[in-house]
N, C-alpha and C. Protein backbone atom coordinates (compact mmCIF):
# COMPACT_ATOMS: atom_id res chain seq x y z
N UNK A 1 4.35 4.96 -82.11
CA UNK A 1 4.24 5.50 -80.78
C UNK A 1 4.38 4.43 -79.69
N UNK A 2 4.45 3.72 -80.00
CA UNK A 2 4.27 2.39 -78.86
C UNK A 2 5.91 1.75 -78.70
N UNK A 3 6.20 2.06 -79.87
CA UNK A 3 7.89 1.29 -79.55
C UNK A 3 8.67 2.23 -78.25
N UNK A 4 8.72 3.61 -77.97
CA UNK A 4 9.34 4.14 -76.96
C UNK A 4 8.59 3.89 -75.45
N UNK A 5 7.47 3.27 -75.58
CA UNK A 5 6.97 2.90 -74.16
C UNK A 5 7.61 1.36 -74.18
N UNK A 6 7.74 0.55 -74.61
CA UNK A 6 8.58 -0.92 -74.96
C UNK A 6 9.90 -0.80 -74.56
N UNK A 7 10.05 0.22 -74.98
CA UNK A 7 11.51 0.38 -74.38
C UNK A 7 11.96 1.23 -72.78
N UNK A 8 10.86 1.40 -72.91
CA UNK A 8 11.45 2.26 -71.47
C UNK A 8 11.03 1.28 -70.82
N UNK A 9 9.78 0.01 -70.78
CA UNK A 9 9.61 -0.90 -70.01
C UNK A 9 10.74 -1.70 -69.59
N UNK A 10 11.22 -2.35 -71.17
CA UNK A 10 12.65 -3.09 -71.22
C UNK A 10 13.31 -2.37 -70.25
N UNK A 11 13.50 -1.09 -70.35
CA UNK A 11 14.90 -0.41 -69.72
C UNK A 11 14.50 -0.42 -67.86
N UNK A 12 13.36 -0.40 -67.61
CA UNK A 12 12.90 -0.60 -66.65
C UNK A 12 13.15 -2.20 -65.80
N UNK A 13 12.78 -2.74 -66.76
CA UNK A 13 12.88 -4.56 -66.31
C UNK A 13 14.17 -4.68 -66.12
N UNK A 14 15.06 -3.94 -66.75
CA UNK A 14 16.26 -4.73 -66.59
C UNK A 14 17.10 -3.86 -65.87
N UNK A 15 16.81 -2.71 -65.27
CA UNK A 15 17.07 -1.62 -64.31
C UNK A 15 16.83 -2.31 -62.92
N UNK A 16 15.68 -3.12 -62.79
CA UNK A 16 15.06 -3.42 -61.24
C UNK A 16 15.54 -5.21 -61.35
N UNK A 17 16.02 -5.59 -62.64
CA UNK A 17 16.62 -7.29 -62.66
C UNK A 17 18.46 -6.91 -62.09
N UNK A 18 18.47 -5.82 -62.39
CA UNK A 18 20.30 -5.82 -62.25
C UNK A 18 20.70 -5.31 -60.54
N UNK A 19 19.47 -4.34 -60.05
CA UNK A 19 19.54 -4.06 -58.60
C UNK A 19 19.34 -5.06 -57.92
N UNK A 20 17.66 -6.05 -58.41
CA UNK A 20 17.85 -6.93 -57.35
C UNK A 20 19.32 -8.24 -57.32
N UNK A 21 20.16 -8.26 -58.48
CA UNK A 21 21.03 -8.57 -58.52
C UNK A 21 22.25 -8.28 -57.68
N UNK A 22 22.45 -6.96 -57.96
CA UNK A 22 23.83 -6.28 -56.74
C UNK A 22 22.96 -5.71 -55.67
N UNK A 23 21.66 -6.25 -55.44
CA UNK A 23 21.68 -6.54 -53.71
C UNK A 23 21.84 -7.84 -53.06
N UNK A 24 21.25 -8.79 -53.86
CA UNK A 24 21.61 -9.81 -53.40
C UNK A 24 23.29 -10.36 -53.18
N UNK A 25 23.66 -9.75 -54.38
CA UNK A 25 25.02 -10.08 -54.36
C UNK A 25 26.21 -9.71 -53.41
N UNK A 26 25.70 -7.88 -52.51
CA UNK A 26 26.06 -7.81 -51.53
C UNK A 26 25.69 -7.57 -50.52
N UNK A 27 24.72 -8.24 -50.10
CA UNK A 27 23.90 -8.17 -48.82
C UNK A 27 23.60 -9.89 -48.81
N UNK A 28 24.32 -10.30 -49.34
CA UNK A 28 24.09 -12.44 -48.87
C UNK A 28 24.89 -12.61 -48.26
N UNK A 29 25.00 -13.04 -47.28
CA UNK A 29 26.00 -13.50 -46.25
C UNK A 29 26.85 -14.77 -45.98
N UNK A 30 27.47 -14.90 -46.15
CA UNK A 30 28.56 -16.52 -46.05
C UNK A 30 27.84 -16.74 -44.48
N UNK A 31 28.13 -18.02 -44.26
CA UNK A 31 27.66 -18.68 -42.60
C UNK A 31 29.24 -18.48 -42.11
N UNK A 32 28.78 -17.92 -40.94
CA UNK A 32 30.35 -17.71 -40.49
C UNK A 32 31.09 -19.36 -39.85
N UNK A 33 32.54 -19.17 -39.90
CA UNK A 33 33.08 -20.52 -39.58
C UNK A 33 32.62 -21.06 -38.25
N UNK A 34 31.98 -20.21 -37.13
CA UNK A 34 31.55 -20.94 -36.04
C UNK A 34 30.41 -21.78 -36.15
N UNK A 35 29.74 -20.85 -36.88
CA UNK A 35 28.61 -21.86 -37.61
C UNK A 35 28.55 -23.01 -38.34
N UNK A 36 29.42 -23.12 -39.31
CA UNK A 36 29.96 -24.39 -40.09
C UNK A 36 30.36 -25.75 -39.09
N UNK A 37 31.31 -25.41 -38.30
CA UNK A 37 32.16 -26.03 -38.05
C UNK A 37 30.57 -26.58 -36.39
N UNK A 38 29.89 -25.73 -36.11
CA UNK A 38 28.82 -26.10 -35.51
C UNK A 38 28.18 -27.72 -35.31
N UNK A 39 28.21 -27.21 -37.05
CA UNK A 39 27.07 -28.03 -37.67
C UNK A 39 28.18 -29.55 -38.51
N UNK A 40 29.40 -29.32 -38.37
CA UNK A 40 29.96 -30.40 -38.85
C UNK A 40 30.08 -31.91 -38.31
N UNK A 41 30.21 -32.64 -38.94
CA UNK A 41 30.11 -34.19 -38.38
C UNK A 41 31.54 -34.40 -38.49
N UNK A 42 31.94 -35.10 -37.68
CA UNK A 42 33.15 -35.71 -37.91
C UNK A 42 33.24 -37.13 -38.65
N UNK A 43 34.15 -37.30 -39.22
CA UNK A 43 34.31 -38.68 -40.22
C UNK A 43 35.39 -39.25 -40.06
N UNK A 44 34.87 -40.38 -39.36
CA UNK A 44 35.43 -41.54 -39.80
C UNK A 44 36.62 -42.03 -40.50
N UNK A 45 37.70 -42.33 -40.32
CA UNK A 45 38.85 -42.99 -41.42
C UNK A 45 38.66 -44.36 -41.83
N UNK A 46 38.51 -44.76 -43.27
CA UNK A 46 38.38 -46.18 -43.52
C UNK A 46 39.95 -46.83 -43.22
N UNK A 47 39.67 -48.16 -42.35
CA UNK A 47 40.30 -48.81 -42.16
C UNK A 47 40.82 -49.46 -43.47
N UNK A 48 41.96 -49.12 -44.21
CA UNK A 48 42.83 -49.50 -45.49
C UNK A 48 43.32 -50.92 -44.97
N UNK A 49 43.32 -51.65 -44.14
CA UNK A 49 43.43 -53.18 -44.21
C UNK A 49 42.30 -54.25 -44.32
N UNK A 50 41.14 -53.40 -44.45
CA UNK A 50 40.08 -54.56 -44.66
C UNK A 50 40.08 -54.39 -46.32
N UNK A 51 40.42 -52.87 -46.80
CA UNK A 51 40.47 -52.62 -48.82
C UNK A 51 41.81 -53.81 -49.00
N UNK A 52 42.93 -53.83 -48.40
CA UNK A 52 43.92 -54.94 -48.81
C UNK A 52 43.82 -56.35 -48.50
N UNK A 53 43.00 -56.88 -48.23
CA UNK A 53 42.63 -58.43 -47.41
C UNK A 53 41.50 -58.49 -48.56
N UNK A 54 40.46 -57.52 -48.93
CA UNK A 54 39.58 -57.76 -49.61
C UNK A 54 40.16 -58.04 -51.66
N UNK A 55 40.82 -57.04 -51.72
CA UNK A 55 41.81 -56.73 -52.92
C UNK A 55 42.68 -58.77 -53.16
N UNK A 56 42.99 -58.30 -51.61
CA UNK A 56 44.11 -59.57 -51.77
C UNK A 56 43.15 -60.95 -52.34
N UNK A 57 42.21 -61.08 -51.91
CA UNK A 57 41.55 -62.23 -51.83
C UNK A 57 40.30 -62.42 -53.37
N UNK A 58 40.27 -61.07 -53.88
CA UNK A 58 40.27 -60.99 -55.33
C UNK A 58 40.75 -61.46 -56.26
N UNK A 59 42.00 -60.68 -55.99
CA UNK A 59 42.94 -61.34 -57.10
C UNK A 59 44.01 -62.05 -56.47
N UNK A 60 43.53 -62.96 -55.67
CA UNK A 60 44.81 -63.73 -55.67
C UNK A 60 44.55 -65.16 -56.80
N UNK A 61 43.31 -65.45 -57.20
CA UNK A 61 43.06 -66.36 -58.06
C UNK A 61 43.45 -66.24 -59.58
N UNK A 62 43.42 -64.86 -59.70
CA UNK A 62 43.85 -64.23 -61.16
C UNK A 62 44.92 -65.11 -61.94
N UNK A 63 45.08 -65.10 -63.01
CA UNK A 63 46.44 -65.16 -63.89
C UNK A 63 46.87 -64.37 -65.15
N UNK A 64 48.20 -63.98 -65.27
CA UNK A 64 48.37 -63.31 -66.34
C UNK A 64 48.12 -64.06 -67.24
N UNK A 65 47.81 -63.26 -68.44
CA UNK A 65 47.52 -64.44 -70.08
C UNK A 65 48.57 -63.41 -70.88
N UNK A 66 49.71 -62.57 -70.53
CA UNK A 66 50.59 -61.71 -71.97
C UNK A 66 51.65 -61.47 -70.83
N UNK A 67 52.32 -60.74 -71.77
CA UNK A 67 53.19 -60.00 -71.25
C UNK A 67 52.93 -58.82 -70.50
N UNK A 68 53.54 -58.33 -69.78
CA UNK A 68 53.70 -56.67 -69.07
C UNK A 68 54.80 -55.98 -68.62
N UNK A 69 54.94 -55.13 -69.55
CA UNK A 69 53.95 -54.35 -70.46
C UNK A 69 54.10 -54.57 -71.05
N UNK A 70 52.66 -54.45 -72.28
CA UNK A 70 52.41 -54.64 -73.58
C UNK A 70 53.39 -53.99 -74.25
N UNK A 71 54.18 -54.59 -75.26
CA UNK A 71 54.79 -53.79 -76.48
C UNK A 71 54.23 -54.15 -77.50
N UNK A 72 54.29 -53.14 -78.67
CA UNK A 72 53.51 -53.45 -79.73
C UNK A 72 55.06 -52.61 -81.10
N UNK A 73 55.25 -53.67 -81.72
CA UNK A 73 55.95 -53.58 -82.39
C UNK A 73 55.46 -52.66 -83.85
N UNK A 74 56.36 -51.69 -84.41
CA UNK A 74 55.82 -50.70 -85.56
C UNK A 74 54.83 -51.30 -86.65
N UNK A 75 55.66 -52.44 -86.80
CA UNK A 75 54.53 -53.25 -88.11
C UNK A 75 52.93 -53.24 -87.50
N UNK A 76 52.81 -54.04 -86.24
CA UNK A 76 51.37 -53.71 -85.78
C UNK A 76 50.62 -52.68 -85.88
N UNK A 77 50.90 -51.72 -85.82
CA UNK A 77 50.33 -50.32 -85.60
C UNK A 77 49.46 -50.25 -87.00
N UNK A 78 48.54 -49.49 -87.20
CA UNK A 78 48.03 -48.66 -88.09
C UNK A 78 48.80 -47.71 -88.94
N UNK A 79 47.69 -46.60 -89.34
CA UNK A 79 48.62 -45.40 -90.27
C UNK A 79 49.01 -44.55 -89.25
N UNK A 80 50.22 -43.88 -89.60
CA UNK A 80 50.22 -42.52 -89.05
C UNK A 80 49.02 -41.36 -88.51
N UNK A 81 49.00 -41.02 -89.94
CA UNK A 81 47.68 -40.21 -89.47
C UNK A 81 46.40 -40.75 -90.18
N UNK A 82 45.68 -41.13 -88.92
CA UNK A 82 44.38 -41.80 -89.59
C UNK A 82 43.31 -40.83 -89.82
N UNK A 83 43.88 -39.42 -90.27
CA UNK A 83 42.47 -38.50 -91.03
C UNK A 83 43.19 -38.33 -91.77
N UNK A 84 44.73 -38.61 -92.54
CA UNK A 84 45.21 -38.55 -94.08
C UNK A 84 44.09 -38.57 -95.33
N UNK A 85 42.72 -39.62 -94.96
CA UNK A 85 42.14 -39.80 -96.13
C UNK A 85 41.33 -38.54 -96.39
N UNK A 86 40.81 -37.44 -95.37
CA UNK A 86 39.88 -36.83 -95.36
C UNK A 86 40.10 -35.79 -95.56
């Protein structure tokens, strides 16, 4: 006798979980664009010649140690397929 009151609870819980669902879902409101754009900051553009002066002065000490680009000749390589063993 107790399992059909369990279930009508269930059916209940999840009757009043799925409404408050498709109310929220259409009764939430987006902020309209006057509002957004209200509240927006304007930004700034990074000055890209202090990133190239900084870059530059990085690596200008650098040196290559190989070639570029790397080639790697067939003999080097491994197997084909390296899960063949498994």
């Amino acid at each position: 006798m107790k399992r059909p009151k369990t279930i009508l609870l269930w059916t209940l819980l999840l009757i009043i979980t799925l409404g408050a669902y498709f109310y929220l879902l259409v009764y939430y409101t987006k902020p309209s664009t006057a509002d957004v754009d209200a509240k927006a900051k304007k930004i700034t553009p990074v000055d890209l010649g202090i990133l190239k002066t900084d870059l530059q002065k990085q690596t200008s000490g650098l040196e290559v140690n190989g070639q570029i680009p790397v080639t790697v000749n067939k003999d080097e390589l491994g197997r084909d397929n390296p899960f063949a063993g498994f």
